[in-house]
PDB file of N, CA and C in Angstrom:
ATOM      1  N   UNK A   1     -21.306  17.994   7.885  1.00  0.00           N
ATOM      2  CA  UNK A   1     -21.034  19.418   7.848  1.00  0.00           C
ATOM      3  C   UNK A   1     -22.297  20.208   7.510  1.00  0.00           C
ATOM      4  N   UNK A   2     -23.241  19.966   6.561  1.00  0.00           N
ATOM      5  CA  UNK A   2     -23.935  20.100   6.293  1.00  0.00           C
ATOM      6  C   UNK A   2     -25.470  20.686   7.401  1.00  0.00           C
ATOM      7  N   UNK A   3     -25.489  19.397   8.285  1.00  0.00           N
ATOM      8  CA  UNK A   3     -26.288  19.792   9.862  1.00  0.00           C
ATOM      9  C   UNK A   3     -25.883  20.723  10.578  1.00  0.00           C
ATOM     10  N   UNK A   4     -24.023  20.539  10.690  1.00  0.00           N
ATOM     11  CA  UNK A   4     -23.793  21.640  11.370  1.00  0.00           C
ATOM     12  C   UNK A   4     -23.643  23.224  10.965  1.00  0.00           C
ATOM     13  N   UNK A   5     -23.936  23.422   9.394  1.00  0.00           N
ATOM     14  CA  UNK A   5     -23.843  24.638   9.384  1.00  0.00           C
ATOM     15  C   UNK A   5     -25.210  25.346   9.394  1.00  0.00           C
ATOM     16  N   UNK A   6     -26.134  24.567   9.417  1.00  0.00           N
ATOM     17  CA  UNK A   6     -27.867  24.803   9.157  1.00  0.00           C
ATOM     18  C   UNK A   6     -27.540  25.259  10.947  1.00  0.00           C
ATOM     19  N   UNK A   7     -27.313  24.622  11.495  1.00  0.00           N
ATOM     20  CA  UNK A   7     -27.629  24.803  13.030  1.00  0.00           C
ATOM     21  C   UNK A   7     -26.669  25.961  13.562  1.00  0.00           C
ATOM     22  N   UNK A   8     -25.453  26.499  12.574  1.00  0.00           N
ATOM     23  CA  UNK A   8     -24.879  27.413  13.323  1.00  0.00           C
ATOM     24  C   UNK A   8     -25.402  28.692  12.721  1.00  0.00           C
ATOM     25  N   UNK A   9     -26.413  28.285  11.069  1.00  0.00           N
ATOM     26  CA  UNK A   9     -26.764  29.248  10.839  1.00  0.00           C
ATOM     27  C   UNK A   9     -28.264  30.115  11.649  1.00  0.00           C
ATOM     28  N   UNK A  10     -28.926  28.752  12.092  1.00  0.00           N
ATOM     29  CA  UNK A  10     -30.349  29.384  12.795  1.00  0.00           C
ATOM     30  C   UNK A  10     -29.541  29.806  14.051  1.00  0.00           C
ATOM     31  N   UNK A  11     -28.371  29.829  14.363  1.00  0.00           N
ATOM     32  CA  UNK A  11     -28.081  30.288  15.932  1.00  0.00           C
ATOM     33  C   UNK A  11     -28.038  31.641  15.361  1.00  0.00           C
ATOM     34  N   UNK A  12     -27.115  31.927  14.007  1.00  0.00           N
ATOM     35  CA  UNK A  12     -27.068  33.147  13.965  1.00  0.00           C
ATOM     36  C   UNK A  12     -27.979  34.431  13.834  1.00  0.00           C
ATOM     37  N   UNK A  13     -29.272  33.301  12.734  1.00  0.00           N
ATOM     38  CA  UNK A  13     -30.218  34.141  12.590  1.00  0.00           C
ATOM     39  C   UNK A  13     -31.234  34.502  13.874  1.00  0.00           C
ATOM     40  N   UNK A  14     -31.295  33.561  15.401  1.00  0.00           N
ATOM     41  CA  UNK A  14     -31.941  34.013  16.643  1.00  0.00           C
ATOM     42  C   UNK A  14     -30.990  34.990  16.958  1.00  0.00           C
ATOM     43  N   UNK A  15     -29.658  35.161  16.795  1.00  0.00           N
ATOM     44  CA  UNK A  15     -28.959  36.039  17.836  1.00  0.00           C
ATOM     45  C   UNK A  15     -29.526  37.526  17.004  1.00  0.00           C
ATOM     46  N   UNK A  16     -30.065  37.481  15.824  1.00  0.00           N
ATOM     47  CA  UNK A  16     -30.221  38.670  15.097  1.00  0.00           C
ATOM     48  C   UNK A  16     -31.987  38.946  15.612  1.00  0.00           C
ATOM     49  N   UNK A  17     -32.474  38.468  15.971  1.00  0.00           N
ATOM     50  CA  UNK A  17     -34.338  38.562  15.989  1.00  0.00           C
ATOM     51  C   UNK A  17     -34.784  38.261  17.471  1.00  0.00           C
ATOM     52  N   UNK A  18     -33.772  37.354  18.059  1.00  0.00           N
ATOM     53  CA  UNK A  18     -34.408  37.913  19.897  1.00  0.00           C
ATOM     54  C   UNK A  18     -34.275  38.924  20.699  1.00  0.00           C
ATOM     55  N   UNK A  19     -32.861  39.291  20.500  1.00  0.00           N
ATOM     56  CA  UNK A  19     -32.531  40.401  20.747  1.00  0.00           C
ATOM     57  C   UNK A  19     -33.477  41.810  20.379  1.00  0.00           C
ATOM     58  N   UNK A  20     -33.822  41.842  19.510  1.00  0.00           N
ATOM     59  CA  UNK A  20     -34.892  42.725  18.972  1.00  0.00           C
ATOM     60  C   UNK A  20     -36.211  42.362  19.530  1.00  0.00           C
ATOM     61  N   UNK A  21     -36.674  41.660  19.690  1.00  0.00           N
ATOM     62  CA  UNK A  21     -37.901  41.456  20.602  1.00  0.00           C
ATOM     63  C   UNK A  21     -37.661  41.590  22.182  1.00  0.00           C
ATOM     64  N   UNK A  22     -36.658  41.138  22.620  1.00  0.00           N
ATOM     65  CA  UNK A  22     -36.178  41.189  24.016  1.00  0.00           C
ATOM     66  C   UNK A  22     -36.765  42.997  24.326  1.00  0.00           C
ATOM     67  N   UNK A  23     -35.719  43.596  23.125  1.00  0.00           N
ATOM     68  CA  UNK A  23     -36.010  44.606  23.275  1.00  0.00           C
ATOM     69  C   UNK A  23     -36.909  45.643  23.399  1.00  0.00           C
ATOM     70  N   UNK A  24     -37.991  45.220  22.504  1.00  0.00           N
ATOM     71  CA  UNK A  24     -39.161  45.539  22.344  1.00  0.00           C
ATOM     72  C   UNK A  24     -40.142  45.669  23.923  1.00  0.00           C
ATOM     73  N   UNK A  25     -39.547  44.445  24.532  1.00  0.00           N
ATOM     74  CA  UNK A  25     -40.222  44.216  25.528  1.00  0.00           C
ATOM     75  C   UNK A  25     -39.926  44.933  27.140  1.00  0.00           C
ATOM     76  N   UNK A  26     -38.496  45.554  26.440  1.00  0.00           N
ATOM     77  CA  UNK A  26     -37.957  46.509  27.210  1.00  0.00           C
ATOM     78  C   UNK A  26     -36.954  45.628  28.322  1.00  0.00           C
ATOM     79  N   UNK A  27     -36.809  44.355  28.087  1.00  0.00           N
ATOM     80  CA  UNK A  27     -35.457  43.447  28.886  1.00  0.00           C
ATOM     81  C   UNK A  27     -34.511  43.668  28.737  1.00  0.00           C
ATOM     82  N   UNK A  28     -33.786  44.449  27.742  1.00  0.00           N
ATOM     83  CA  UNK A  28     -32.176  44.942  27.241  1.00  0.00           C
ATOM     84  C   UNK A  28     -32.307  45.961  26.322  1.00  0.00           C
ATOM     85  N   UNK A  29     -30.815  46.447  26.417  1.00  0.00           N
ATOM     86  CA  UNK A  29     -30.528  47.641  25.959  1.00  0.00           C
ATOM     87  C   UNK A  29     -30.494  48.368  24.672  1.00  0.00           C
ATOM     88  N   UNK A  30     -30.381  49.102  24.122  1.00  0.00           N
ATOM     89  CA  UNK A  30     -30.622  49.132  22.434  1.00  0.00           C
ATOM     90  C   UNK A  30     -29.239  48.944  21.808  1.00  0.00           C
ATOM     91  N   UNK A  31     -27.683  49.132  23.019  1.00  0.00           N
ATOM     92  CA  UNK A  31     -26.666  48.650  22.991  1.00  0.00           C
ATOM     93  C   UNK A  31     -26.436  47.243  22.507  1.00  0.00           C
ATOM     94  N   UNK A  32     -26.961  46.487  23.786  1.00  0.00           N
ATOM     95  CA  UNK A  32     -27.159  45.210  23.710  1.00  0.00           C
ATOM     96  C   UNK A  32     -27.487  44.626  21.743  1.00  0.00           C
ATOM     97  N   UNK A  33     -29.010  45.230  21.744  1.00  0.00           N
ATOM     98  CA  UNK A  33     -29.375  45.222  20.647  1.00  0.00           C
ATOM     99  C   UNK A  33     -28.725  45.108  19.251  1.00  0.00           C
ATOM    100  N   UNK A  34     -27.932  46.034  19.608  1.00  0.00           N
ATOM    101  CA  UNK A  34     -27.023  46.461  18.188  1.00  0.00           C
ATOM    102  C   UNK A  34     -25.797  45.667  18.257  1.00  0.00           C
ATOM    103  N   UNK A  35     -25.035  44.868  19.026  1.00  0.00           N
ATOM    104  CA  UNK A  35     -24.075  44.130  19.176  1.00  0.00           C
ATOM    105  C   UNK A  35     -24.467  42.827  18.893  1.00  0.00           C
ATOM    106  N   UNK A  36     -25.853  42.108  19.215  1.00  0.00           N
ATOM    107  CA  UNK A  36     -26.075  41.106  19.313  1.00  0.00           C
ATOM    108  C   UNK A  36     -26.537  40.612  17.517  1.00  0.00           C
ATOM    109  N   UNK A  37     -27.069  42.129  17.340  1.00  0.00           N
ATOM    110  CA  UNK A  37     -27.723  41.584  16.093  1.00  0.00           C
ATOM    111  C   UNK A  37     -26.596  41.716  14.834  1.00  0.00           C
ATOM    112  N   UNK A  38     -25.401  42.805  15.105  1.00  0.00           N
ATOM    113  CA  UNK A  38     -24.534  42.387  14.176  1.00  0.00           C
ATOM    114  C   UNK A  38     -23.517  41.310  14.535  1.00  0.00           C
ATOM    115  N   UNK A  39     -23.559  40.449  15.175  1.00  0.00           N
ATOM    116  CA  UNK A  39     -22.918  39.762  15.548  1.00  0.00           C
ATOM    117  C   UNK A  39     -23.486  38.415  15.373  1.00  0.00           C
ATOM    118  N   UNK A  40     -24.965  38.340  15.113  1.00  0.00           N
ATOM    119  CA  UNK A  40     -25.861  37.371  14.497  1.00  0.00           C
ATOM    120  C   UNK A  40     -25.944  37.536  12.893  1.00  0.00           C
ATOM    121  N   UNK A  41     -25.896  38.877  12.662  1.00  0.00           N
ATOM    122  CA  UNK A  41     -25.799  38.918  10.925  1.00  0.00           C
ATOM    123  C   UNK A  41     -24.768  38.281  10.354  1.00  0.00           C
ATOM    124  N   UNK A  42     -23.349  38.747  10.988  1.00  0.00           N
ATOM    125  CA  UNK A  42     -21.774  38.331  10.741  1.00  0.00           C
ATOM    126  C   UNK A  42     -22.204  36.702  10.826  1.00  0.00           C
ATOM    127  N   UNK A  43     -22.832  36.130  11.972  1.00  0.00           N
ATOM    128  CA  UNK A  43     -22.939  34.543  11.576  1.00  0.00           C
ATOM    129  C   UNK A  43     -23.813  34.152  10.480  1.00  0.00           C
ATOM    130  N   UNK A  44     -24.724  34.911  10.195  1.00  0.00           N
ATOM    131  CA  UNK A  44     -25.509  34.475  10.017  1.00  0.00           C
ATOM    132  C   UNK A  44     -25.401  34.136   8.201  1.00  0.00           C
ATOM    133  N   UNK A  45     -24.652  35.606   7.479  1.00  0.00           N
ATOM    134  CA  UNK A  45     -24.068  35.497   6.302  1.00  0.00           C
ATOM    135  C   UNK A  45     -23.161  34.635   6.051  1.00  0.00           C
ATOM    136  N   UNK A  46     -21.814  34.470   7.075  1.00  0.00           N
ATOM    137  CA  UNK A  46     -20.968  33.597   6.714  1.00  0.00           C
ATOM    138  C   UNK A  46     -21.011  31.932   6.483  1.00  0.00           C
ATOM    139  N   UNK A  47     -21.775  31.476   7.469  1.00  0.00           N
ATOM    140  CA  UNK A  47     -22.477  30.075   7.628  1.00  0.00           C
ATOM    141  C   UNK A  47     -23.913  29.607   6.594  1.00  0.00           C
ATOM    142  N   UNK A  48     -24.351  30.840   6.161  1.00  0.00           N
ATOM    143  CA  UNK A  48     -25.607  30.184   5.305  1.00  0.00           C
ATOM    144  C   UNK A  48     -25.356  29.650   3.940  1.00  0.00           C
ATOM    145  N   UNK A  49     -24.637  30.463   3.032  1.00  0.00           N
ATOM    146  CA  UNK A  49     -24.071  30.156   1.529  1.00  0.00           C
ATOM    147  C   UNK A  49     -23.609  28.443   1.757  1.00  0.00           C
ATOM    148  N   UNK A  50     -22.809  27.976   2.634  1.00  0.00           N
ATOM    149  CA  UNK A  50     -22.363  26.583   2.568  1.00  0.00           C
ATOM    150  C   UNK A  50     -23.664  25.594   2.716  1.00  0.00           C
ATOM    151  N   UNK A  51     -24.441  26.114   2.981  1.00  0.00           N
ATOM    152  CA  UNK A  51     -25.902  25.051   2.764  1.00  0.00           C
ATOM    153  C   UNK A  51     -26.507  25.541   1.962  1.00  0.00           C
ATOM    154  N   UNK A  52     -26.753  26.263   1.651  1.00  0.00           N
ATOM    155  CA  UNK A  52     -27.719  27.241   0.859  1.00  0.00           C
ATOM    156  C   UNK A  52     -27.436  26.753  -1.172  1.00  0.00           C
ATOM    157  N   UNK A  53     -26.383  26.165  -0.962  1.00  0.00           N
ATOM    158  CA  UNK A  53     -25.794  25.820  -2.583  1.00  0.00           C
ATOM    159  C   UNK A  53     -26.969  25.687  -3.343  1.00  0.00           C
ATOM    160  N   UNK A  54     -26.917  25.837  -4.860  1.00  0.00           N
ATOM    161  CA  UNK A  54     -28.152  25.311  -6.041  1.00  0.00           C
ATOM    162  C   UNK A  54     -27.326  24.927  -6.693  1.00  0.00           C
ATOM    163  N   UNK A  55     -27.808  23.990  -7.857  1.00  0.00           N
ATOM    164  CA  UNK A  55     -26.736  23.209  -8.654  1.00  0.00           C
ATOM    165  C   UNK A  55     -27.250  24.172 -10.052  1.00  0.00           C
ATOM    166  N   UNK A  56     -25.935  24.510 -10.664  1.00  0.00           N
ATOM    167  CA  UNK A  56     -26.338  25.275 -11.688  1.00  0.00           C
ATOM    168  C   UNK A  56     -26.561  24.560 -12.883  1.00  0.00           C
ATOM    169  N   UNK A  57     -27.658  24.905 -14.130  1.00  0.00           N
ATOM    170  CA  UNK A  57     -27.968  24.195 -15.035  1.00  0.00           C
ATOM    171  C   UNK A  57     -26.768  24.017 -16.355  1.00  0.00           C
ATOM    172  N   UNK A  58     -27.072  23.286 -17.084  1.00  0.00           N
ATOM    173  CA  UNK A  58     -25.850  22.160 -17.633  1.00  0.00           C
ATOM    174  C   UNK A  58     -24.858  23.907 -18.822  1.00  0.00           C
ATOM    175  N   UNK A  59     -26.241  24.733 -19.052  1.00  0.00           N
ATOM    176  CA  UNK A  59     -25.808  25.675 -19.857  1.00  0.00           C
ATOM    177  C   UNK A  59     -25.351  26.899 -18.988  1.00  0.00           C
ATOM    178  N   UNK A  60     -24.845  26.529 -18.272  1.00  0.00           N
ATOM    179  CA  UNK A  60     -24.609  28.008 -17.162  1.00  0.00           C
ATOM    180  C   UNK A  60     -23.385  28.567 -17.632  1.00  0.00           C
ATOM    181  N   UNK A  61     -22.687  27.955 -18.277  1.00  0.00           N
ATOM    182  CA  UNK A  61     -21.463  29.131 -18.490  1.00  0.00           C
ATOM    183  C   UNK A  61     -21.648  29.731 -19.749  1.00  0.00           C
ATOM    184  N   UNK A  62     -23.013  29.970 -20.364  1.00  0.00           N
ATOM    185  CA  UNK A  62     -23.139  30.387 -21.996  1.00  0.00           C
ATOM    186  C   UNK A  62     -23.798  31.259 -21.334  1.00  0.00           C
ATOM    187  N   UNK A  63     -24.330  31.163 -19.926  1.00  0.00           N
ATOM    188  CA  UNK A  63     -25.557  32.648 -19.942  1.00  0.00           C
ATOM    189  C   UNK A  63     -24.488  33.628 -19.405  1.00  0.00           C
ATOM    190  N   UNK A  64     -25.083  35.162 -19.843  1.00  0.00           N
ATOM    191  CA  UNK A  64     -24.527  35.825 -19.143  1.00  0.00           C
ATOM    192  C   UNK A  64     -25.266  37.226 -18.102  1.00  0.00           C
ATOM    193  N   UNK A  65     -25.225  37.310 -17.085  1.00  0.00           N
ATOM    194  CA  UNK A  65     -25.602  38.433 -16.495  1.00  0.00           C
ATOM    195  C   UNK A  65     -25.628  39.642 -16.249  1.00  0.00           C
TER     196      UNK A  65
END
């Protein structure tokens, strides 16, 4: 699970950053643009936290924020 969420997360984070260069380059629309890249953010947040974990230290429930 682990591979596969790294890999659905870099899909999400290209669908957010080609699109924007595409654009740049004047190949698609600023429509385009704006659909693709929230639609790469939406992956891109939901899929990263499940890999992304840190193991918290042994005193973590005494600190407070």
């Amino acid at each position: 699970m682990n591979t596969s969420t790294k890999v659905i997360s870099l899909v999400g984070l290209l669908a957010t950053i080609v699109p924007c260069v595409l654009f740049f380059f004047g190949i698609i629309g600023h429509e385009a643009v704006k659909l693709a890249a929230l639609i790469g953010t939406i992956v891109w947040f939901i899929s990263t936290p499940f890999w992304m974990n840190r193991k918290l230290g042994p005193d973590a429930d005494r600190v407070e924020i």
